[in-house]
N, C-alpha and C. Protein backbone atom coordinates (compact mmCIF):
# COMPACT_ATOMS: atom_id res chain seq x y z
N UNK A 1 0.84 -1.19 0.00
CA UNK A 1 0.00 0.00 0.00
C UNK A 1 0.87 1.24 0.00
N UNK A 2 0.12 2.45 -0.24
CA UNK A 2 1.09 3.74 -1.04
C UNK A 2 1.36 4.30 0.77
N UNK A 3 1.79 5.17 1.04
CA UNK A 3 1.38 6.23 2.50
C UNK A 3 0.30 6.72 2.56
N UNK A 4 -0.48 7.18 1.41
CA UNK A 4 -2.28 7.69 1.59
C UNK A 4 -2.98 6.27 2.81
N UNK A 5 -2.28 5.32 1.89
CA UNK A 5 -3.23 4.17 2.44
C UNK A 5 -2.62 3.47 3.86
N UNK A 6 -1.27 3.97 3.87
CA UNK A 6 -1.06 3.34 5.30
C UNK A 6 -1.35 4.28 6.56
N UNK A 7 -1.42 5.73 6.41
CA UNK A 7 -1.79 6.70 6.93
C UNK A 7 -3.27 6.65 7.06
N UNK A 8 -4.08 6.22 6.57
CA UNK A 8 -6.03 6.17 6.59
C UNK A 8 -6.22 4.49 7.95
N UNK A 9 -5.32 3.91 7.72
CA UNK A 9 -5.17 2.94 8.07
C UNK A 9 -4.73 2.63 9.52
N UNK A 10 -4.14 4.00 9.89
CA UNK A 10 -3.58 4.16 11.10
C UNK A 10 -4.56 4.84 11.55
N UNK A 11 -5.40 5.73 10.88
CA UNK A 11 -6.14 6.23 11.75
C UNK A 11 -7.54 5.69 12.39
N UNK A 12 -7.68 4.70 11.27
CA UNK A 12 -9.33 3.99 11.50
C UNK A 12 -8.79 3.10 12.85
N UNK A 13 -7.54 2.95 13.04
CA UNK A 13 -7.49 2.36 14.05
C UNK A 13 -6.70 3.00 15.40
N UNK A 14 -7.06 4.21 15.15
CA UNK A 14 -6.73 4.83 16.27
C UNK A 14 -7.35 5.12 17.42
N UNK A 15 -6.79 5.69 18.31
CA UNK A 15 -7.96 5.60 20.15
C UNK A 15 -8.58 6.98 19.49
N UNK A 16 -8.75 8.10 18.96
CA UNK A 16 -9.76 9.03 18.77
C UNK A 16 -10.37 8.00 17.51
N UNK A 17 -10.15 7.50 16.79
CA UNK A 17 -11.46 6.99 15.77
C UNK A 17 -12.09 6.24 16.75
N UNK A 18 -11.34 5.17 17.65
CA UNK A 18 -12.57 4.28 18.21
C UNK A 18 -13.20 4.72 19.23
N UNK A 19 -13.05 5.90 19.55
CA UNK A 19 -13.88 6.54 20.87
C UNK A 19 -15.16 7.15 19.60
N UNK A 20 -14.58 7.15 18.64
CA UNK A 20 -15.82 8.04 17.76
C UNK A 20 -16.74 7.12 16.90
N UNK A 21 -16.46 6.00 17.22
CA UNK A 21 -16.95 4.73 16.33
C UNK A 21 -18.43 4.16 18.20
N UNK A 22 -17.46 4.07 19.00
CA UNK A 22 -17.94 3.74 20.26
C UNK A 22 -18.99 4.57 20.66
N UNK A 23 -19.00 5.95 20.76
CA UNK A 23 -19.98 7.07 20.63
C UNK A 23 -21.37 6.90 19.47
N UNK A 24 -21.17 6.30 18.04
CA UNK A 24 -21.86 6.58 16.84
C UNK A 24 -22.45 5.21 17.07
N UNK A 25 -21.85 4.15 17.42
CA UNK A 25 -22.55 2.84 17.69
C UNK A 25 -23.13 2.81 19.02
N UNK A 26 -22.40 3.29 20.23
CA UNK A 26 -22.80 2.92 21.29
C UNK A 26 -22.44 1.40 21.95
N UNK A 27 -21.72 0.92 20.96
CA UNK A 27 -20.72 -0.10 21.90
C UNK A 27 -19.59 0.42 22.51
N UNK A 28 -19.13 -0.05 24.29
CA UNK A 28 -18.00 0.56 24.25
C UNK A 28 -17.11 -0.66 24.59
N UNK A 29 -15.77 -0.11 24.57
CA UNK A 29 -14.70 -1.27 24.91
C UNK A 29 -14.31 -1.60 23.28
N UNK A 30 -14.62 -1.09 22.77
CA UNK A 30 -13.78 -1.36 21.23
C UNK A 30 -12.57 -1.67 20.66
N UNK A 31 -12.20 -2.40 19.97
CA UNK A 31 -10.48 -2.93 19.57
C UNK A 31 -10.63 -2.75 18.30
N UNK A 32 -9.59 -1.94 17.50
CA UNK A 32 -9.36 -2.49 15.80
C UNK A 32 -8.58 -4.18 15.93
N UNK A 33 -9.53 -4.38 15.28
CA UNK A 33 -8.69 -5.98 14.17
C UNK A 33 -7.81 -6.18 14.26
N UNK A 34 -6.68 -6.55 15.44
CA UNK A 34 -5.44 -6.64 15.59
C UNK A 34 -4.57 -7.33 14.60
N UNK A 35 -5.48 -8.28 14.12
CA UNK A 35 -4.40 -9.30 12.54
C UNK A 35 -5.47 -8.87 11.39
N UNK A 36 -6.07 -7.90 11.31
CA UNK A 36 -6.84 -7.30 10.21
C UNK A 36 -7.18 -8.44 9.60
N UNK A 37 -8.02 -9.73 10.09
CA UNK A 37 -8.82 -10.75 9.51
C UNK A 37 -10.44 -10.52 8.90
N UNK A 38 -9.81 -10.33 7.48
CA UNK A 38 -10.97 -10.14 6.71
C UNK A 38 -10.73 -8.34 6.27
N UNK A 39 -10.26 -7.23 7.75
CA UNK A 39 -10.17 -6.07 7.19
C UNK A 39 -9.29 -5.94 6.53
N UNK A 40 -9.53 -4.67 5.72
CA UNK A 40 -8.54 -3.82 4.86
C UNK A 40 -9.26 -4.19 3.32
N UNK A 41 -8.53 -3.60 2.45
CA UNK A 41 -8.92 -3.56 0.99
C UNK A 41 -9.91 -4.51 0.51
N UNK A 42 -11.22 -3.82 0.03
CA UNK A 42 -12.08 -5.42 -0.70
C UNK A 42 -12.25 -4.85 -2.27
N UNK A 43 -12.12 -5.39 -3.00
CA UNK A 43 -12.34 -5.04 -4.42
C UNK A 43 -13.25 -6.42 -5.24
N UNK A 44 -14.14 -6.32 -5.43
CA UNK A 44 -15.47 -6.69 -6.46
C UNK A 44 -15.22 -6.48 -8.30
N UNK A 45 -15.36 -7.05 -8.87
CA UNK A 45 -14.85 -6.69 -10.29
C UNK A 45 -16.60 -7.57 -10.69
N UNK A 46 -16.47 -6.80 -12.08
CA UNK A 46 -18.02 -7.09 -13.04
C UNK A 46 -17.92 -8.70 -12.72
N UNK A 47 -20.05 -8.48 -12.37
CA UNK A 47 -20.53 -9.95 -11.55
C UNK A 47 -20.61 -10.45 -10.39
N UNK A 48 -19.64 -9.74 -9.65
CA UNK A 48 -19.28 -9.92 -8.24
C UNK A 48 -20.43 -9.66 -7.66
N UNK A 49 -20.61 -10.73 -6.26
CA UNK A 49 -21.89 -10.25 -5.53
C UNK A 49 -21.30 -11.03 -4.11
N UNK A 50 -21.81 -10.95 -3.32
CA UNK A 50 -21.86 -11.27 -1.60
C UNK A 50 -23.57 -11.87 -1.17
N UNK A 51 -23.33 -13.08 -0.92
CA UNK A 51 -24.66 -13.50 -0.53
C UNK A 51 -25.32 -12.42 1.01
N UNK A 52 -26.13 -12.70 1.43
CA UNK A 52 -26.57 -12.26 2.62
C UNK A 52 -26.34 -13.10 3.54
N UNK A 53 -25.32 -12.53 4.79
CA UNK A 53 -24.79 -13.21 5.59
C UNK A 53 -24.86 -12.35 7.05
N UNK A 54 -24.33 -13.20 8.16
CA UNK A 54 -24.19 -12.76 9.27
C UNK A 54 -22.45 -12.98 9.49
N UNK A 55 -21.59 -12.25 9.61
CA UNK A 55 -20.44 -12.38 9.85
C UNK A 55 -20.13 -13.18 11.21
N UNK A 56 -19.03 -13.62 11.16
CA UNK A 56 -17.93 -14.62 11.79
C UNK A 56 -18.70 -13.62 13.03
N UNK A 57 -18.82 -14.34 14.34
CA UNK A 57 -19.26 -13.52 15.60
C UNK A 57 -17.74 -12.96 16.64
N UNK A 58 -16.78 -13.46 16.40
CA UNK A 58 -15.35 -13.60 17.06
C UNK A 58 -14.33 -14.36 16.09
N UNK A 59 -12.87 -13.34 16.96
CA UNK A 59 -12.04 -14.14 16.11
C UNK A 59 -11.09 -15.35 16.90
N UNK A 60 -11.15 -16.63 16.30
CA UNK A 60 -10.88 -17.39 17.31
C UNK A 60 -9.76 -17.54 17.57
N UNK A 61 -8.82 -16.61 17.17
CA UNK A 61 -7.42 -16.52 17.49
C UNK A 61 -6.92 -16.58 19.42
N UNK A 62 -6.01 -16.47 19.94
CA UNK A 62 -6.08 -15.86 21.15
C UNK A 62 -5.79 -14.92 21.22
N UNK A 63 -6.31 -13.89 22.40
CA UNK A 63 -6.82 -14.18 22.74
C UNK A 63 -8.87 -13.85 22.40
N UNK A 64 -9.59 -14.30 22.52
CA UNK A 64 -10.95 -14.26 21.47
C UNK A 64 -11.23 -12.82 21.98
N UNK A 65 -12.11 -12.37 21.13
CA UNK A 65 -12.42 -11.22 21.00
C UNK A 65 -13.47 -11.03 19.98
N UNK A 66 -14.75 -10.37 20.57
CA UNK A 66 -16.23 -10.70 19.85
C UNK A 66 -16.28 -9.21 18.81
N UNK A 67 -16.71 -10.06 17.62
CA UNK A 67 -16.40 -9.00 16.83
C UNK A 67 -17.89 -7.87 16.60
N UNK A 68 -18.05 -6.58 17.12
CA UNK A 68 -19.05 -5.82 17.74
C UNK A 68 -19.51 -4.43 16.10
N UNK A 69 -18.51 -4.57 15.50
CA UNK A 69 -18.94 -3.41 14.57
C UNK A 69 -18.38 -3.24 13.48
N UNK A 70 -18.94 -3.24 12.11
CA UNK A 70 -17.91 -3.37 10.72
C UNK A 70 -18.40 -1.59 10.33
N UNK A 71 -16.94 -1.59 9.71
CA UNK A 71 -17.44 -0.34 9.34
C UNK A 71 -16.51 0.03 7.61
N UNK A 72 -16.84 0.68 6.50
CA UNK A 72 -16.45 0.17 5.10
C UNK A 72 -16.50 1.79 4.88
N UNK A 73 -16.07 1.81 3.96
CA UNK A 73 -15.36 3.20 3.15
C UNK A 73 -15.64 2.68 1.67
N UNK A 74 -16.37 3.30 0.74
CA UNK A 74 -16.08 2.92 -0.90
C UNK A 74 -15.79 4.08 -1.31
N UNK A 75 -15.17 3.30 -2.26
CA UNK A 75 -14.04 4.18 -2.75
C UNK A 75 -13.73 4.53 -4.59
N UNK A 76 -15.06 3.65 -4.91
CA UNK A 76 -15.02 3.63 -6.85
C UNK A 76 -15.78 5.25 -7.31
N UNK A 77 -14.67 5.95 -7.92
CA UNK A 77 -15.04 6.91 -8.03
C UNK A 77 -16.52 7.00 -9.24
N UNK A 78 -17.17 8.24 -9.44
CA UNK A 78 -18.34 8.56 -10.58
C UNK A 78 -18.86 6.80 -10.57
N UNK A 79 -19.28 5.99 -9.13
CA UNK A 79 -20.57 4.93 -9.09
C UNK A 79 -21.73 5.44 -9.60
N UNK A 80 -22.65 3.94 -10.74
CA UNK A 80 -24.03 4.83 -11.14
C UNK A 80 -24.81 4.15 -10.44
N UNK A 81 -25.73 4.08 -10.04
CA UNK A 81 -27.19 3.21 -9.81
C UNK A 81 -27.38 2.35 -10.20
N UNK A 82 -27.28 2.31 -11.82
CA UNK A 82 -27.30 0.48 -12.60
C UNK A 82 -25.58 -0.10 -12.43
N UNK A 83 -24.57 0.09 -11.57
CA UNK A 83 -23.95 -0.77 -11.68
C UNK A 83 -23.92 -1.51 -10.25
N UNK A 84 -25.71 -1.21 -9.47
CA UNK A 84 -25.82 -2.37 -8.69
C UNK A 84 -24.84 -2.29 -7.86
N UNK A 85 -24.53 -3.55 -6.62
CA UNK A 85 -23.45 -3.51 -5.78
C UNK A 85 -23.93 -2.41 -4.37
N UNK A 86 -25.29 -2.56 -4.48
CA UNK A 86 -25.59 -1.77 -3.54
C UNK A 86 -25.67 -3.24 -2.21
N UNK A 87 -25.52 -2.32 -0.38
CA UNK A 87 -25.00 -2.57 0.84
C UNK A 87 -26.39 -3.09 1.25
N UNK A 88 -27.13 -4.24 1.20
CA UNK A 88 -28.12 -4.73 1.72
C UNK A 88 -28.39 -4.60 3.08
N UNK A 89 -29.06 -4.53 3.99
CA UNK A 89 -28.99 -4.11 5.51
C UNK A 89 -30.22 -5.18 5.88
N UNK A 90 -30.63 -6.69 6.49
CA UNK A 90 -31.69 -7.18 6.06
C UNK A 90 -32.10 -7.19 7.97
N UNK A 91 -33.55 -7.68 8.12
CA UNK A 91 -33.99 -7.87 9.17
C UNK A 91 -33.44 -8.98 10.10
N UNK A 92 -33.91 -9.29 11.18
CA UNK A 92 -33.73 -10.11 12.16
C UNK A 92 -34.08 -11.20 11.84
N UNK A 93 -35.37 -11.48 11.36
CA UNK A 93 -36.08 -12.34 10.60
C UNK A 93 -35.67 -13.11 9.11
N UNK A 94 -34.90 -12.30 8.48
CA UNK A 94 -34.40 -12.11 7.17
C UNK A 94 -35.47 -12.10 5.97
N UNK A 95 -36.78 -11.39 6.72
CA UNK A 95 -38.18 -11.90 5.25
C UNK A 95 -37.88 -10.06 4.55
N UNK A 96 -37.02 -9.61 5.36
CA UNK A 96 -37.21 -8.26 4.47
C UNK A 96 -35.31 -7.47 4.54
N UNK A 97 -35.72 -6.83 3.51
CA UNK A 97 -34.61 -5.90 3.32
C UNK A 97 -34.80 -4.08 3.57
N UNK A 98 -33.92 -4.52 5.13
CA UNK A 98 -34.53 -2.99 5.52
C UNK A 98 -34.33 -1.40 4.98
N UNK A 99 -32.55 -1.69 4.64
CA UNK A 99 -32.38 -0.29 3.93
C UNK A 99 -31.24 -1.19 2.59
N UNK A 100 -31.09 -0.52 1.46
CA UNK A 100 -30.53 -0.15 0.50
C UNK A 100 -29.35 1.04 0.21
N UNK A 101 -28.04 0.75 0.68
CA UNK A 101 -27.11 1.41 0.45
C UNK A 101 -26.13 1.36 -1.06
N UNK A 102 -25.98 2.53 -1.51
CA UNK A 102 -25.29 2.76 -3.09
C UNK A 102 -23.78 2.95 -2.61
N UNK A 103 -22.90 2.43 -2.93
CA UNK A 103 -21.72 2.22 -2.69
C UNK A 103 -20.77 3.61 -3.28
N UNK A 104 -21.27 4.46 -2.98
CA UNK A 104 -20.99 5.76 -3.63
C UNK A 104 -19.95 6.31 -3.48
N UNK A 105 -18.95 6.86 -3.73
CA UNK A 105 -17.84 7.18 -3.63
C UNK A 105 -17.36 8.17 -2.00
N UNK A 106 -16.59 7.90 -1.57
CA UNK A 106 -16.32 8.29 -0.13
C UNK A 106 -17.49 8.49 0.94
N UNK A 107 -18.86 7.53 0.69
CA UNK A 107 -19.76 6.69 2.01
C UNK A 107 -19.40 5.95 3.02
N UNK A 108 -18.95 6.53 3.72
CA UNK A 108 -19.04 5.92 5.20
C UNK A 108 -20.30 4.96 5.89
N UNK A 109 -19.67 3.55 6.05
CA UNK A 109 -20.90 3.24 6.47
C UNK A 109 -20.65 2.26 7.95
N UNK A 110 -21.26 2.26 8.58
CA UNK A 110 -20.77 1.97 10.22
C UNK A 110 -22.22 0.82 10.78
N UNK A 111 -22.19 -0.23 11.05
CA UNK A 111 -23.37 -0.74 11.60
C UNK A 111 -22.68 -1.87 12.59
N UNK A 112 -23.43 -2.07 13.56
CA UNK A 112 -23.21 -3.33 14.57
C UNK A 112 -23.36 -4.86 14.20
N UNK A 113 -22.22 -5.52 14.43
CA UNK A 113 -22.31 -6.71 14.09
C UNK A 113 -22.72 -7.58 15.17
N UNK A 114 -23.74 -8.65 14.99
CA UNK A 114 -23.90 -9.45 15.41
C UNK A 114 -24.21 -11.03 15.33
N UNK A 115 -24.87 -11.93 15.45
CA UNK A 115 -25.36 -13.27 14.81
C UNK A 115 -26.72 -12.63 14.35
N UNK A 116 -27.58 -11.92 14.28
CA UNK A 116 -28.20 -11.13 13.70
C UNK A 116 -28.43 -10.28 12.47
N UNK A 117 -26.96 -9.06 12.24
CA UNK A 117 -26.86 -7.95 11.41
C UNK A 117 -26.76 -9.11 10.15
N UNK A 118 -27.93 -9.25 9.42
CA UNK A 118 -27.75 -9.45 8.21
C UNK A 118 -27.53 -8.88 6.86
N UNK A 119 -26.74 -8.67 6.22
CA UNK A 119 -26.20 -7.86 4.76
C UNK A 119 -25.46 -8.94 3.87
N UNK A 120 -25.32 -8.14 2.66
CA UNK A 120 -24.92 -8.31 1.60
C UNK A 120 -24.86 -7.94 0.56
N UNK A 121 -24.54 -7.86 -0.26
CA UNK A 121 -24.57 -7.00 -2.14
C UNK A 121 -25.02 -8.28 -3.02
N UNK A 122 -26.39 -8.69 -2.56
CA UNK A 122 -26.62 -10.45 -2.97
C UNK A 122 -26.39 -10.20 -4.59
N UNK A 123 -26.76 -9.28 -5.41
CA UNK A 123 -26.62 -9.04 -7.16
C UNK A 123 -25.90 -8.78 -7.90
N UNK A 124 -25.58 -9.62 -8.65
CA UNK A 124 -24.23 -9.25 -9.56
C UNK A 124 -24.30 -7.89 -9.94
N UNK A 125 -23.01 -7.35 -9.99
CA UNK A 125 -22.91 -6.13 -10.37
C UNK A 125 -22.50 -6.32 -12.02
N UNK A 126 -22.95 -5.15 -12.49
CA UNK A 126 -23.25 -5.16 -13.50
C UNK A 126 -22.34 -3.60 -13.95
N UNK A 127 -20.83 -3.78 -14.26
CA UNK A 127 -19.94 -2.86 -14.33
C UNK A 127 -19.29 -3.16 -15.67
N UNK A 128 -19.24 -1.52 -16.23
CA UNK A 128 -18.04 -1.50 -17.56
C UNK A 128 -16.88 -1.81 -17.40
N UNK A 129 -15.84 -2.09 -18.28
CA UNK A 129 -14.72 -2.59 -18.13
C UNK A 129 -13.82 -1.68 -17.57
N UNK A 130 -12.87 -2.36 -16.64
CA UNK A 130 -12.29 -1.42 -16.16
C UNK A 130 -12.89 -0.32 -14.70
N UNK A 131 -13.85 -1.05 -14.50
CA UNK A 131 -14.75 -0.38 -12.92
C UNK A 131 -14.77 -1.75 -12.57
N UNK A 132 -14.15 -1.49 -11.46
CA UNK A 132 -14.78 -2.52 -9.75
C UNK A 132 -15.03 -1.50 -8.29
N UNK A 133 -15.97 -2.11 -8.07
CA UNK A 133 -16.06 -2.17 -6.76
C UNK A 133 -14.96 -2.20 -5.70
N UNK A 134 -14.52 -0.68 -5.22
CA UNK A 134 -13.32 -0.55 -4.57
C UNK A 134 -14.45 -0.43 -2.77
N UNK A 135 -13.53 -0.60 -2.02
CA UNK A 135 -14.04 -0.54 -0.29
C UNK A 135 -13.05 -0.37 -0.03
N UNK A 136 -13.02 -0.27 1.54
CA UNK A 136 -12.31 -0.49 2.95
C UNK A 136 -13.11 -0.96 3.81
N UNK A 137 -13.07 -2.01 4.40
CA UNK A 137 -13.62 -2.60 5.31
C UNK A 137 -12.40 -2.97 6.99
N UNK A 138 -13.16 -2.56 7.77
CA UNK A 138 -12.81 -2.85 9.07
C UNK A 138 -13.54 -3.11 10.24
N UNK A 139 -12.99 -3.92 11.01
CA UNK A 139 -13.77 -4.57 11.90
C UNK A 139 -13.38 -4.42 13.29
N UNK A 140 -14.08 -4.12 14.37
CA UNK A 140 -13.71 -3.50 15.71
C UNK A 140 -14.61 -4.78 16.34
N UNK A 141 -13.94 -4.99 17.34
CA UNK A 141 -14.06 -6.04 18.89
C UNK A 141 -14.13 -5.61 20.25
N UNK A 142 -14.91 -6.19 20.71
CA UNK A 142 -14.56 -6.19 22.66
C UNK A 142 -14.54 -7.71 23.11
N UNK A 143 -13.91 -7.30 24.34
CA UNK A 143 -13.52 -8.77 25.19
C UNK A 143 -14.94 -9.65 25.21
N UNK A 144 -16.35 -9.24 25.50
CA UNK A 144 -17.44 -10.03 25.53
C UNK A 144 -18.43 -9.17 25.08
N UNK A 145 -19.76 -10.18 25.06
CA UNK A 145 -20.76 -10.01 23.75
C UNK A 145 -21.90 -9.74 24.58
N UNK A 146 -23.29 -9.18 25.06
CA UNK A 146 -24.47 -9.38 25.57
C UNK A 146 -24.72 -10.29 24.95
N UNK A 147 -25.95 -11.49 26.01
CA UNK A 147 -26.60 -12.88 25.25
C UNK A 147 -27.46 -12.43 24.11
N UNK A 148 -28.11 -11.11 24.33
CA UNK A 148 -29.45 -10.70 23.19
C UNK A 148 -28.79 -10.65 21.67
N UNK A 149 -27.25 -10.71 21.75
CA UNK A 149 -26.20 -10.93 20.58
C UNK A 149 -26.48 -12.14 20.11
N UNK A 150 -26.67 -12.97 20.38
CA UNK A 150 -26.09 -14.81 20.58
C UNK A 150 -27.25 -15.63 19.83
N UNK A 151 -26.84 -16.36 19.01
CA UNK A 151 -27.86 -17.31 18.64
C UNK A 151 -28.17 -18.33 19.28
N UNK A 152 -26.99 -18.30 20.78
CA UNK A 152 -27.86 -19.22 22.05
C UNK A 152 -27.29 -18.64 23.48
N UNK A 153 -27.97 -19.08 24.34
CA UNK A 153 -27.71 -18.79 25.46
C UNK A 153 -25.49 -18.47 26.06
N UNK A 154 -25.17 -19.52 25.25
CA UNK A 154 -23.68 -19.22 25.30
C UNK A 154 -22.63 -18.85 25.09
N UNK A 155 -23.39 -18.07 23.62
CA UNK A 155 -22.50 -17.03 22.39
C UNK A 155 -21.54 -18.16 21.80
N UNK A 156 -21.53 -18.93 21.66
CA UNK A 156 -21.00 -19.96 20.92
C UNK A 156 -20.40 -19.05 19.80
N UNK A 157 -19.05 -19.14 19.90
CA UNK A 157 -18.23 -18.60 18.34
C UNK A 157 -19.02 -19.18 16.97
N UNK A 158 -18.73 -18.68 16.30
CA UNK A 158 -19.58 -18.83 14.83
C UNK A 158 -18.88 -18.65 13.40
N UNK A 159 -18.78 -19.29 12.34
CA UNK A 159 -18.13 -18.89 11.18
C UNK A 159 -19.76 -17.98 10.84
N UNK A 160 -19.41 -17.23 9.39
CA UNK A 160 -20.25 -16.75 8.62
C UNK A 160 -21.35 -17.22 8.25
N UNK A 161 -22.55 -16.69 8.53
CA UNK A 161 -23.71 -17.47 8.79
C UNK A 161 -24.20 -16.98 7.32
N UNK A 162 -24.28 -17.57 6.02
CA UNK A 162 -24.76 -17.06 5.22
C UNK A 162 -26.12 -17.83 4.66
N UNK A 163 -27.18 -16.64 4.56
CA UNK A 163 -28.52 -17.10 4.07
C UNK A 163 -29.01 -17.83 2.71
């Protein structure tokens, strides 16, 4: 990566971003991604899609650490509407899709993860040659999870729960 990108990189994981991530979510006790598993650069190229999923709940590295909040940056400059690749946000239930996000060029987007937060970009994107789907994705943790998190009474770690 260039210095733009190792410099953006230092800061999403800095103690003023995560006091400001902790504030906007309202989780506190927050950690950046210490082995950046899964964060940093995602790039999508024409067709690309992401089913609707519930992300990994913790990382089972040591020591564990429950993963509480993703938060993504896109970054494909002049995005249109028909090239699709929009940020699915789905219910608890999963019978509906609550909001519709356009991956628009420097959108910030911040939501709480849980065995719950269901998303995805389930539709192929549908891009001219030479456009992909640029992001930043990162992922913040605390030491433990509330049960109302948990798809059971014991928060049982979890791979990617995809629908």
């Amino acid at each position: 990566f260039g210095p733009a990108t190792r410099t953006l990189f230092r800061e999403l994981r800095s103690a003023r971003f995560v006091r400001f991530l902790e504030d906007l979510s309202g989780v506190s006790g927050l950690f950046p991604d210490p082995a950046y598993q899964g964060s940093g650069v995602h790039i999508t190229s024409d067709g690309g899609y992401l089913n609707v999923h519930a992300d990994f709940n913790a990382r089972h590295l040591q020591p564990v650490m429950h993963r509480r909040v993703n938060m993504f940056i896109y970054l494909t400059p002049g995005w249109q509407e028909e090239y699709g690749g929009h940020l699915e946000l789905w219910n608890r239930r999963m019978d509906k899709c609550e909001q519709r996000i356009l991956p628009s060029y420097g959108r910030f987007v911040v939501f709480r993860s849980d065995s719950f937060s269901y998303h995805g970009h389930p539709l192929p994107m549908r891009l001219p040659p030479n456009v992909m789907r640029r992001s930043i994705a990162f992922y913040y943790y605390t030491k433990t999870r509330p049960r109302r998190e948990c798809l059971d009474a014991k928060c049982k770690l979890h791979s990617t729960l995809f629908q």
